[in-house]
C-alpha atoms as a PDB file:
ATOM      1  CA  UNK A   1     -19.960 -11.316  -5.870  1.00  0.00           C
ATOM      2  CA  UNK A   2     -22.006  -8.884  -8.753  1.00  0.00           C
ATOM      3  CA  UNK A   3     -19.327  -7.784 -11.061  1.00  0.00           C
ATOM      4  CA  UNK A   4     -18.834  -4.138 -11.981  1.00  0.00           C
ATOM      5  CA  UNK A   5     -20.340  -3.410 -15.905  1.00  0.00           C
ATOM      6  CA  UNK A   6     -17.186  -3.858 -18.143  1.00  0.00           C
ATOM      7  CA  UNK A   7     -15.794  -6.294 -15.659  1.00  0.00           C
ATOM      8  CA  UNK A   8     -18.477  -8.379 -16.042  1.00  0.00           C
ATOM      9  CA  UNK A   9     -17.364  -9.557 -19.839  1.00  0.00           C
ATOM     10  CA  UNK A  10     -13.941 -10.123 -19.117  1.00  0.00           C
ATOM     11  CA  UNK A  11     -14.792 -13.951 -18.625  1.00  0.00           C
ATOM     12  CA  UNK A  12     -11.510 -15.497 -16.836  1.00  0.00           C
ATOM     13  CA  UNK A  13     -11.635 -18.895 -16.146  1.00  0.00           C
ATOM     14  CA  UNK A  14     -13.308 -19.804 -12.760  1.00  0.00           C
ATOM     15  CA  UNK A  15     -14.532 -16.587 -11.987  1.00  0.00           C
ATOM     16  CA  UNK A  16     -10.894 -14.907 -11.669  1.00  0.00           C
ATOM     17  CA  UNK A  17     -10.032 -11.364 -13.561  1.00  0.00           C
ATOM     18  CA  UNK A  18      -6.427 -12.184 -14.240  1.00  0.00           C
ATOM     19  CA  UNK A  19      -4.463 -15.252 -14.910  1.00  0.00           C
ATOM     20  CA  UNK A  20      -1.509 -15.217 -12.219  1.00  0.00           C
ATOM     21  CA  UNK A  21       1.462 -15.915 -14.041  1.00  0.00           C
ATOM     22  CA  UNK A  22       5.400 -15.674 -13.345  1.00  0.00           C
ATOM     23  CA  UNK A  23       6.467 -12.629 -13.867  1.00  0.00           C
ATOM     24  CA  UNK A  24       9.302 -10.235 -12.915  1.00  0.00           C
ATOM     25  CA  UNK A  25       8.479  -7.495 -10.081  1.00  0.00           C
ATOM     26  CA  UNK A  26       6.370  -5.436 -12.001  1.00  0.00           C
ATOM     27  CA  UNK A  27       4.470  -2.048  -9.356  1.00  0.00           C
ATOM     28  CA  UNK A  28       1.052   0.098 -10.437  1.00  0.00           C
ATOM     29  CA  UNK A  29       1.855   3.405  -9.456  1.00  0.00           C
ATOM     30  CA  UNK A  30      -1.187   4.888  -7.861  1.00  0.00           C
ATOM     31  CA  UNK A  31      -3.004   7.376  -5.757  1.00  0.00           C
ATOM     32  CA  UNK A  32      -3.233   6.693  -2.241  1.00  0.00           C
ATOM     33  CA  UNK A  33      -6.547   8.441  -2.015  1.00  0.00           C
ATOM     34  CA  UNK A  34      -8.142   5.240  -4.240  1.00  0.00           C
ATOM     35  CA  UNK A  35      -8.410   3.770  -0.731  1.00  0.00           C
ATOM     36  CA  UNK A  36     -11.140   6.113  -0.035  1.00  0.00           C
ATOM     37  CA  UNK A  37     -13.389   3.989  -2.317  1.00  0.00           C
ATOM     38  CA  UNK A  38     -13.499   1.331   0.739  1.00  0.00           C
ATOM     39  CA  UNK A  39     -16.951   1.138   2.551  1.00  0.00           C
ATOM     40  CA  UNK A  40     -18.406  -0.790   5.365  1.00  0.00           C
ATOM     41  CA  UNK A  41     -22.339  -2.051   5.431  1.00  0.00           C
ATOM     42  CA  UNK A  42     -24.688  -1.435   7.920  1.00  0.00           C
ATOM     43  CA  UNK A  43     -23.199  -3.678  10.281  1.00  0.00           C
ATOM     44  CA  UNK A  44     -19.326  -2.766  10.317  1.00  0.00           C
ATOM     45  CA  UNK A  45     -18.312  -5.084   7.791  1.00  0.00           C
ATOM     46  CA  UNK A  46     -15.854  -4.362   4.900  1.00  0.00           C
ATOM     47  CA  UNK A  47     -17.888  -4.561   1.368  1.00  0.00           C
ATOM     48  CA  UNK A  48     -16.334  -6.858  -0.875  1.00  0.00           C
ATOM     49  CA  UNK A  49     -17.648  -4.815  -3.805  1.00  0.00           C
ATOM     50  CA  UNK A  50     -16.277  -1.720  -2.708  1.00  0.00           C
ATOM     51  CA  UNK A  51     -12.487  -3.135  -2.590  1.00  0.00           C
ATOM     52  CA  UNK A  52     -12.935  -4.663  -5.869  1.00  0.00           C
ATOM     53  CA  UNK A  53     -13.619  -1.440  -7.259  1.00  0.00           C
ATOM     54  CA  UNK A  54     -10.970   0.079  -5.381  1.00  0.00           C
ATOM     55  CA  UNK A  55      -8.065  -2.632  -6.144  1.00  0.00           C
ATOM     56  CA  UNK A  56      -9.177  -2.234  -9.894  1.00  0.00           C
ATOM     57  CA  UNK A  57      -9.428   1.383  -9.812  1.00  0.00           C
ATOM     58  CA  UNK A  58      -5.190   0.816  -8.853  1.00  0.00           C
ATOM     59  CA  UNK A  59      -5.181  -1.229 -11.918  1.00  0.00           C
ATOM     60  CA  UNK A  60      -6.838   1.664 -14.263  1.00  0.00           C
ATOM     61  CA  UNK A  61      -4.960   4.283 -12.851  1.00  0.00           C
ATOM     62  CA  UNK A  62      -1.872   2.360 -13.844  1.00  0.00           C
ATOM     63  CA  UNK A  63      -2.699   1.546 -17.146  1.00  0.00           C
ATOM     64  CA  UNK A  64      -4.189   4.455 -18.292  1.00  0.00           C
ATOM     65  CA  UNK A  65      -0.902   6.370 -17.135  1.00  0.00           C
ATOM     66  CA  UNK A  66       1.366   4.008 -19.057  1.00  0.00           C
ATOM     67  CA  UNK A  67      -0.968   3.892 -21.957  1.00  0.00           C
ATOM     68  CA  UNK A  68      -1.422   7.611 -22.968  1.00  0.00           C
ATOM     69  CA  UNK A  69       2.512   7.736 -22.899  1.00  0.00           C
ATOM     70  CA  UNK A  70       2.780   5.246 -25.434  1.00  0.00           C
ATOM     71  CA  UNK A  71      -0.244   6.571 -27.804  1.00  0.00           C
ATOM     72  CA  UNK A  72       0.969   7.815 -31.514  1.00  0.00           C
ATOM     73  CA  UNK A  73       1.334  11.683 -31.416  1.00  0.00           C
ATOM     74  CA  UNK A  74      -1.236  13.477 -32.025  1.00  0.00           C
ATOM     75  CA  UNK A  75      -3.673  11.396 -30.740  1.00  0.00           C
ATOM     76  CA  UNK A  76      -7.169  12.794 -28.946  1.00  0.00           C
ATOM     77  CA  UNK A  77      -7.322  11.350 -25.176  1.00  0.00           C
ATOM     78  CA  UNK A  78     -10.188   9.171 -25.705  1.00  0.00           C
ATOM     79  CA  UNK A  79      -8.868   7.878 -28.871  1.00  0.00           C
ATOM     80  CA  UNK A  80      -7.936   3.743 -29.081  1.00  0.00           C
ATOM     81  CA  UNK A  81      -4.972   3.110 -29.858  1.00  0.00           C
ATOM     82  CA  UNK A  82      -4.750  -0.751 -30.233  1.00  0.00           C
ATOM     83  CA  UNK A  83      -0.766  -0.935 -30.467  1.00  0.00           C
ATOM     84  CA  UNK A  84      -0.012   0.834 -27.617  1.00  0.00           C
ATOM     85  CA  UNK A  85      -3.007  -1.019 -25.510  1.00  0.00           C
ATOM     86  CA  UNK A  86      -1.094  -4.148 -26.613  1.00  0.00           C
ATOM     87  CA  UNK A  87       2.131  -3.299 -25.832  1.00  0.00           C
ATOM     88  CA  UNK A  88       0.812  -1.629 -22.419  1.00  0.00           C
ATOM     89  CA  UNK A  89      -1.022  -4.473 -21.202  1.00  0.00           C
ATOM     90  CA  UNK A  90       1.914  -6.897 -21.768  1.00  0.00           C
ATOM     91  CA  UNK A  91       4.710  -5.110 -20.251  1.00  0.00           C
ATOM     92  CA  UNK A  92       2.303  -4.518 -16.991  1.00  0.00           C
ATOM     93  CA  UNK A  93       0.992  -8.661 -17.037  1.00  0.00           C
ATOM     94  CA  UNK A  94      -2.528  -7.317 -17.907  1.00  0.00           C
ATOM     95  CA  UNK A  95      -2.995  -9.684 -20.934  1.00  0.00           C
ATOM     96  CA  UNK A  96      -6.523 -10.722 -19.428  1.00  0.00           C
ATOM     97  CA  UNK A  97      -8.060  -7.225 -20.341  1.00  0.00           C
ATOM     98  CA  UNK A  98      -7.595  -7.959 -23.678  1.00  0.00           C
ATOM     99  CA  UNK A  99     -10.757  -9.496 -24.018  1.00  0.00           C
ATOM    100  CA  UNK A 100     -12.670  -5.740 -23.395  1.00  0.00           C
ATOM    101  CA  UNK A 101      -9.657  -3.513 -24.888  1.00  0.00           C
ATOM    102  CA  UNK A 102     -12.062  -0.213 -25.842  1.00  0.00           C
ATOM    103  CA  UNK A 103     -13.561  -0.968 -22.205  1.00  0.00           C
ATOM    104  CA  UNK A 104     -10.968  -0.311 -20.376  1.00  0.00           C
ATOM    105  CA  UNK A 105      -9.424   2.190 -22.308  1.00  0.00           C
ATOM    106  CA  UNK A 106     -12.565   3.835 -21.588  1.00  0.00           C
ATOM    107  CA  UNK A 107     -13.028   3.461 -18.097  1.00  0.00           C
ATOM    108  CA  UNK A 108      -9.347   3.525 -17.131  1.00  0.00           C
ATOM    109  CA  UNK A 109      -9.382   6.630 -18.901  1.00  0.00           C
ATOM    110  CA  UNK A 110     -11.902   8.113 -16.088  1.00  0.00           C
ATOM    111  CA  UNK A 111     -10.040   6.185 -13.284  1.00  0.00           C
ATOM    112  CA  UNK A 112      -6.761   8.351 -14.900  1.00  0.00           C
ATOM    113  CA  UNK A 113      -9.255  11.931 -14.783  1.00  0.00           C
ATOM    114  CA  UNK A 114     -10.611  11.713 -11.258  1.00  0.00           C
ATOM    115  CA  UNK A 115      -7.198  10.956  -9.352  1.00  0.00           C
ATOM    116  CA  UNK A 116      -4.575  12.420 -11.469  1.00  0.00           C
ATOM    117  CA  UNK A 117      -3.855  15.775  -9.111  1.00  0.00           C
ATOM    118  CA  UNK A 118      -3.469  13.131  -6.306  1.00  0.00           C
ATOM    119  CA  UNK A 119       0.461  13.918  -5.371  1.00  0.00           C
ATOM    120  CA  UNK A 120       0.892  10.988  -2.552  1.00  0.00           C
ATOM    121  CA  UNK A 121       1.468   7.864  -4.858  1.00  0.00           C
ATOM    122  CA  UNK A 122       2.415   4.259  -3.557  1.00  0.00           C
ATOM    123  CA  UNK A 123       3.501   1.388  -5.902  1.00  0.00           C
ATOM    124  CA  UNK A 124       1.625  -2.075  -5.770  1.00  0.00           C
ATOM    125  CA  UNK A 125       3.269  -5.506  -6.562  1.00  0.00           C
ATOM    126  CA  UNK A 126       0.888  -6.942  -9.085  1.00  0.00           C
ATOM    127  CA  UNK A 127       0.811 -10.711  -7.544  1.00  0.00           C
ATOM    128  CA  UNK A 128       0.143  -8.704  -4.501  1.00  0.00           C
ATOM    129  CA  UNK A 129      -3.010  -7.030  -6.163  1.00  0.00           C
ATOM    130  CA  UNK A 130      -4.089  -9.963  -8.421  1.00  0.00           C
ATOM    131  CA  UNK A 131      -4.036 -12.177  -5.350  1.00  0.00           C
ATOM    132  CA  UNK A 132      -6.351  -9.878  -3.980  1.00  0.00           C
ATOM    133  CA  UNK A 133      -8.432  -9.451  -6.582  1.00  0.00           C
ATOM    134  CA  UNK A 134      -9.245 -13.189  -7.637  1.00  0.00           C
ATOM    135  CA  UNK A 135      -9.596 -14.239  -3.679  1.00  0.00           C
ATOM    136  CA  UNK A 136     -11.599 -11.321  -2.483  1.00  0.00           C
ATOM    137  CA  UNK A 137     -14.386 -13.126  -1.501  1.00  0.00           C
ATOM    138  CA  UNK A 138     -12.386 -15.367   0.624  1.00  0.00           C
ATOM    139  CA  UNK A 139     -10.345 -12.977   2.485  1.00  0.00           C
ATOM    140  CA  UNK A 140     -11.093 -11.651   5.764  1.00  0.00           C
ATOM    141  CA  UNK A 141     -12.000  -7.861   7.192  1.00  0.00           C
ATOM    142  CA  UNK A 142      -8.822  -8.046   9.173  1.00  0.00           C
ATOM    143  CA  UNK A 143      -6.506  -9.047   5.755  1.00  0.00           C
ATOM    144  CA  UNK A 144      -8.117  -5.982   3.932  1.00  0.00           C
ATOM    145  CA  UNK A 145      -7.183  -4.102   7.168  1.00  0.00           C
ATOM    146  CA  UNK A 146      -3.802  -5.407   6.656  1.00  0.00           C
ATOM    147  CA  UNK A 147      -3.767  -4.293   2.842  1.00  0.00           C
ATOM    148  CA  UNK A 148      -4.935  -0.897   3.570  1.00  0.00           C
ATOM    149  CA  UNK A 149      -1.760  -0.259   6.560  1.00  0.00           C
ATOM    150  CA  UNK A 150       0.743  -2.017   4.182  1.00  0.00           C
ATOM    151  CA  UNK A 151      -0.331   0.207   1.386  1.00  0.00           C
ATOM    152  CA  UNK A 152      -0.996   3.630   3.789  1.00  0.00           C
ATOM    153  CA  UNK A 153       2.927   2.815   5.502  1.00  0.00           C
ATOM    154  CA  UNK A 154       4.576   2.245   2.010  1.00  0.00           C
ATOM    155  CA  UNK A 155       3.180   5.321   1.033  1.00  0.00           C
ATOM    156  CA  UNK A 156       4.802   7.227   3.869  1.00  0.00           C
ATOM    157  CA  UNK A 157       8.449   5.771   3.903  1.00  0.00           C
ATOM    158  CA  UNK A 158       8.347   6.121   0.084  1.00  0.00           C
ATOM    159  CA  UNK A 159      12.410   5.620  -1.254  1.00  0.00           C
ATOM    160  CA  UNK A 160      13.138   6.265   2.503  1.00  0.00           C
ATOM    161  CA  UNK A 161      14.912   2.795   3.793  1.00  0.00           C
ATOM    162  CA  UNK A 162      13.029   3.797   7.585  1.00  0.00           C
ATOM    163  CA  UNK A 163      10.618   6.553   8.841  1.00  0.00           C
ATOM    164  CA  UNK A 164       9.475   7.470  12.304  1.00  0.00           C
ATOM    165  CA  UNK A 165       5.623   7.821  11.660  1.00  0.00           C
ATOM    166  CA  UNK A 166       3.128   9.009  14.112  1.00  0.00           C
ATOM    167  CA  UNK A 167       0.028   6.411  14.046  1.00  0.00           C
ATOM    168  CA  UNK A 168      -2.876   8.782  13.425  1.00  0.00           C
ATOM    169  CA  UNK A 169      -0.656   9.642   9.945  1.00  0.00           C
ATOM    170  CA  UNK A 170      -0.956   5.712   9.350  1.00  0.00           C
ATOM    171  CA  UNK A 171      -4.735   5.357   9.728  1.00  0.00           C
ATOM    172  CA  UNK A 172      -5.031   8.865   7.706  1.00  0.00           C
ATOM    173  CA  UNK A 173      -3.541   7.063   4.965  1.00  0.00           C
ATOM    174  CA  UNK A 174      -5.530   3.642   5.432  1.00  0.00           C
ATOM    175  CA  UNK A 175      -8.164   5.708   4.690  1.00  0.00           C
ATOM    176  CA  UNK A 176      -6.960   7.458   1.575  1.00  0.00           C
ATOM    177  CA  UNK A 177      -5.842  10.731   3.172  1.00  0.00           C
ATOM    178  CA  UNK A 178      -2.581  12.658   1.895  1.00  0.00           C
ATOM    179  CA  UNK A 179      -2.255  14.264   5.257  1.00  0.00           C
ATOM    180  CA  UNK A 180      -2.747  13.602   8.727  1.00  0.00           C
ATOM    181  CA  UNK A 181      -6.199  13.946  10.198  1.00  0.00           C
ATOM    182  CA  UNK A 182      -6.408  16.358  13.198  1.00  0.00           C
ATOM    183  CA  UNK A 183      -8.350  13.698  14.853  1.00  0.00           C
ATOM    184  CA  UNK A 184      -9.284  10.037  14.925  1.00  0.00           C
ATOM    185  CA  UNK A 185     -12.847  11.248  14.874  1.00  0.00           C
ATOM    186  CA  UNK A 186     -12.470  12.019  11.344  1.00  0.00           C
ATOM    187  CA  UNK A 187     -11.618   8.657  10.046  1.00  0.00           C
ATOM    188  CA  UNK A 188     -14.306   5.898   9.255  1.00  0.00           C
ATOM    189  CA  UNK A 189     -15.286   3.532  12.296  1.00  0.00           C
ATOM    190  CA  UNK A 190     -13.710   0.606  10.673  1.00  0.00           C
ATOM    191  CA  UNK A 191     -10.283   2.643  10.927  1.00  0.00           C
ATOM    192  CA  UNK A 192     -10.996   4.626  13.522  1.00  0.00           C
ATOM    193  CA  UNK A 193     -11.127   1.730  15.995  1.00  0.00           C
ATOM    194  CA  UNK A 194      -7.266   0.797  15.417  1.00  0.00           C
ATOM    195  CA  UNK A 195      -6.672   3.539  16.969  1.00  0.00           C
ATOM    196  CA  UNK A 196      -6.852   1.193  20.173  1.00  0.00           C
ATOM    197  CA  UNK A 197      -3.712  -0.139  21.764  1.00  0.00           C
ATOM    198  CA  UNK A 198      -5.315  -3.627  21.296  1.00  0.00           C
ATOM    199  CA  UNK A 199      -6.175  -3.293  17.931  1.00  0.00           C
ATOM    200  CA  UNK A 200      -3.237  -1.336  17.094  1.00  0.00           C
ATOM    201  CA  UNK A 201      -0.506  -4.004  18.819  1.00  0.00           C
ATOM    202  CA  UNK A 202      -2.375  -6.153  16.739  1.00  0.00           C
ATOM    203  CA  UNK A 203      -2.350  -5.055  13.328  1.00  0.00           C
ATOM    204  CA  UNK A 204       1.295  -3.829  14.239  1.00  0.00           C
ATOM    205  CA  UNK A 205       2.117  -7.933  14.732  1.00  0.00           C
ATOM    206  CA  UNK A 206       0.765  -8.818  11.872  1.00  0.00           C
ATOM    207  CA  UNK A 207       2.767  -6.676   9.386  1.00  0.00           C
ATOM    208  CA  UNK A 208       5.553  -8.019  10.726  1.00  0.00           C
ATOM    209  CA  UNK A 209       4.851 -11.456  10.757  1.00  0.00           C
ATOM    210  CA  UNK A 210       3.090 -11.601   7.427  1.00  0.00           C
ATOM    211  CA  UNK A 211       4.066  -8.515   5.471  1.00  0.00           C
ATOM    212  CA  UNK A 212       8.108  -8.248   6.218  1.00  0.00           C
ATOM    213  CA  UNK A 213       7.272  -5.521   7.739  1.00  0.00           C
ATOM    214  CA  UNK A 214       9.876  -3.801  10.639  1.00  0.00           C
ATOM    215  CA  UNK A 215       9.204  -2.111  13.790  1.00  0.00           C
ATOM    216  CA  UNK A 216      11.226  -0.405  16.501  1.00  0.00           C
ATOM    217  CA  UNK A 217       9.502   1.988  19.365  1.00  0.00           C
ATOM    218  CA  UNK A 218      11.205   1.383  22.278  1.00  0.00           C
ATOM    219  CA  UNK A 219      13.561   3.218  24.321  1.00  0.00           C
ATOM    220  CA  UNK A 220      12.792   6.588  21.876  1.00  0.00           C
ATOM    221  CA  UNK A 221      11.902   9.058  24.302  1.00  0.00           C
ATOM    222  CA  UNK A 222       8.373  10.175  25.543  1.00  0.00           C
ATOM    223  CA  UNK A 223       6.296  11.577  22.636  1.00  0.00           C
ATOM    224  CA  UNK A 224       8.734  10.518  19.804  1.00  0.00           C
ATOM    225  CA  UNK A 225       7.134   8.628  16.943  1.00  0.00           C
ATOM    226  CA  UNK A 226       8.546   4.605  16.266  1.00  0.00           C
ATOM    227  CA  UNK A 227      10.272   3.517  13.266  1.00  0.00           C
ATOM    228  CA  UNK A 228       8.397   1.496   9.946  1.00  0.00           C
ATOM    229  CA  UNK A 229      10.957   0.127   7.634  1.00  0.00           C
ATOM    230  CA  UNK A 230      10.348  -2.789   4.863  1.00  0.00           C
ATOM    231  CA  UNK A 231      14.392  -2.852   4.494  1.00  0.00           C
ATOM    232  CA  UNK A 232      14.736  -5.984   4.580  1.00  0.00           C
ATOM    233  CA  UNK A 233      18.842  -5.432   4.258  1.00  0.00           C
ATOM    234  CA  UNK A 234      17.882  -3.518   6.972  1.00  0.00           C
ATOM    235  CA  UNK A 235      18.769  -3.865  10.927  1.00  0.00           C
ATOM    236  CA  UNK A 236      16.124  -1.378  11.910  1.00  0.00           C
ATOM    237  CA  UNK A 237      16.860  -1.680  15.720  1.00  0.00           C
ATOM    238  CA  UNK A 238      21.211  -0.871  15.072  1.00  0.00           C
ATOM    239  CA  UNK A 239      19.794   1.976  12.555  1.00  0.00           C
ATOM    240  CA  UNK A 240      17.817   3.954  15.444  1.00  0.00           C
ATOM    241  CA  UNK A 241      20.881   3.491  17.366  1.00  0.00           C
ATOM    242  CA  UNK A 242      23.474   5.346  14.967  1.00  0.00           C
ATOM    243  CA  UNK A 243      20.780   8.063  14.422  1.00  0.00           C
ATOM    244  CA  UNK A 244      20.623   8.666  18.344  1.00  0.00           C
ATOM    245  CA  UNK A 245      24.312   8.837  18.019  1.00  0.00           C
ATOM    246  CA  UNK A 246      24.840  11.806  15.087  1.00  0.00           C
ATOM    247  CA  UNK A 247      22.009  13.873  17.042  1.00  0.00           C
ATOM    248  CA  UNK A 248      24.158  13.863  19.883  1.00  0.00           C
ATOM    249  CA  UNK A 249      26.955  15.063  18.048  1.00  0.00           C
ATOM    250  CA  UNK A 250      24.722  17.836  16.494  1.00  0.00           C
ATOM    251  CA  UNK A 251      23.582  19.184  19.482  1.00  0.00           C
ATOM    252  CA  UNK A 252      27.353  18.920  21.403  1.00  0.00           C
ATOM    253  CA  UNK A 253      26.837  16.215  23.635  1.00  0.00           C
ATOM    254  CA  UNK A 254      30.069  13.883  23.501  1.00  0.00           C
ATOM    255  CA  UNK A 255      29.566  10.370  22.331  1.00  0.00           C
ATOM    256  CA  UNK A 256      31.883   8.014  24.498  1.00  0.00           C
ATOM    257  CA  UNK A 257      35.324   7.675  23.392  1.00  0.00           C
ATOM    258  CA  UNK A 258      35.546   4.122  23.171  1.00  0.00           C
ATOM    259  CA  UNK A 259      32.157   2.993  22.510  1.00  0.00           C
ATOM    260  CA  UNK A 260      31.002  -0.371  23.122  1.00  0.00           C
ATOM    261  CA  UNK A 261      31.223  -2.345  19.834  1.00  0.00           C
ATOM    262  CA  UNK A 262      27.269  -2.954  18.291  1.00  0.00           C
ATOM    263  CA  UNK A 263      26.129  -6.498  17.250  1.00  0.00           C
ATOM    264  CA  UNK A 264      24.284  -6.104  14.057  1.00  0.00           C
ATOM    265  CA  UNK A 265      21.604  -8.764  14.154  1.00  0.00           C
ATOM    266  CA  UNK A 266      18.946  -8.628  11.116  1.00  0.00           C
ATOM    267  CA  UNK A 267      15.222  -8.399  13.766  1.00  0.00           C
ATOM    268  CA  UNK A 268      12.995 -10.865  12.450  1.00  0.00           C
ATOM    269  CA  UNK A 269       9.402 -10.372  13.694  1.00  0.00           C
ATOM    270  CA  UNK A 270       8.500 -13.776  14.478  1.00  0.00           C
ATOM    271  CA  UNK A 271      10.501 -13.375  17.696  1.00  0.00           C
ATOM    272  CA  UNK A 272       8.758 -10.522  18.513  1.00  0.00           C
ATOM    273  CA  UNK A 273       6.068 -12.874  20.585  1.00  0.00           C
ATOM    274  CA  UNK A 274       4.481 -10.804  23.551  1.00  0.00           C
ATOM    275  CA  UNK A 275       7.424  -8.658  23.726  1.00  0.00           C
ATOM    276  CA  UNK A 276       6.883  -5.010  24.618  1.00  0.00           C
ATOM    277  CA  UNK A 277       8.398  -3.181  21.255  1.00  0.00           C
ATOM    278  CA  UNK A 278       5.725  -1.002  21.677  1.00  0.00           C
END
């Protein structure tokens, strides 16, 4: 895969940007509209290039945003400041760019211009990213795909613990959209086709099989939106169910006296098989 200028002299072992390490949980807070950087070729497929660029733009945005908080006062934008680089780059496991520091100040620092009015941010686990990152070439148009929902759902639900989203608002944000695109037309091909019940069933089953992802949309009424959660203390399924219950209340219709009592069971998606949740 051709390397991107700076990125080119960062010189990890094997071909890898970053060494993956253990770390604790540590999240890049960026724009969701990065994910507009994603292009297709001339034949549909997903260019590896163009989600490198986009998974390290995430990585500039982050740093840049953590590193002009720590800069001495005083200090011009584009100046270098080498102690808070250092201190920066440890804290977020980013000891790899040290190699090209004044790079990456540099380039981060344009990453940080471009997208900092974006409002709609979504936090990415680093081994997440990194894993990304150093197996790009080996990953598949349909595991990007997968990236892109996880990212565009996360991104909706936010602190929420659950969120009834419509799925037009889900491939708006695969795409790097804040809002909702009147129509599917809008969207690139490559997104646009999940719009499909095939497709969409699909990707749907893999989230929750491979992302912990959790899904409820049956038995909601006709036209109302299902449930995304990532709750994993969550049981998404007994959830709807008290929700259904205070909106009765609200609107005065009696909830049974002596309701039947509700068997909280934690859904796990690998049951989920052909099963019509959807």
């Amino acid at each position: 895969m051709q390397r991107y200028d700076i990125f080119a002299i960062l010189g990890a072992a094997g071909g890898h940007y970053f060494q993956t390490m253990d770390y604790d949980k540590i999240y890049y807070n960026s724009p969701i509209a990065i994910l507009q950087q994603v292009r297709t070729d001339d034949r549909g497929n997903i260019q590896r290039e163009s989600v490198e660029r986009a998974l390290l733009s995430i990585i500039g945005f982050a740093l840049y945003g953590a590193y002009r908080k720590e800069m001495q006062p005083g200090s011009e934008p584009d100046d270098y400041d080498v102690r808070a680089f250092l201190k920066v780059t440890c804290e977020m496991g980013l000891e790899s760019l040290r190699v090209a520091p004044k790079e990456w100040v540099v380039w981060s620092m344009r990453i940080f211009g471009v997208y900092k009015d974006n409002r709609v941010i979504v936090g990415v686990d680093r081994d997440l990213l990194i894993g990304y990152l150093n197996n790009l070439d080996y990953k598949s148009n349909f595991e990007i795909i997968q990236l892109q929902a996880f990212l565009a759902i996360r991104s909706i639900i936010g602190v929420c613990c659950a969120k009834q989203i419509k799925w037009l608002y889900v491939l708006s944000r695969m795409a790097g959209h804040e809002k909702a695109v009147k129509s599917v037309e809008a969207l690139p091909d490559f997104i646009a086709r999940y719009n499909s019940r095939r497709l969409r069933d699909k990707l749907i089953r893999a989230l929750c099989d491979r992302w912990h992802m959790k899904y409820y949309g049956k038995n909601l009424g006709k036209g109302s939106p299902p449930w995304f959660s990532f709750d994993q203390d969550l049981d998404l399924e007994d959830h709807v169910s008290l929700i259904k219950v205070r909106k009765k209340r609200k609107t005065g219709v009696a909830a049974p006296s002596n309701p039947e009592p509700v068997e909280v069971e934690i859904l796990d998606p690998r049951i989920f098989g052909n099963s019509t949740l959807w």
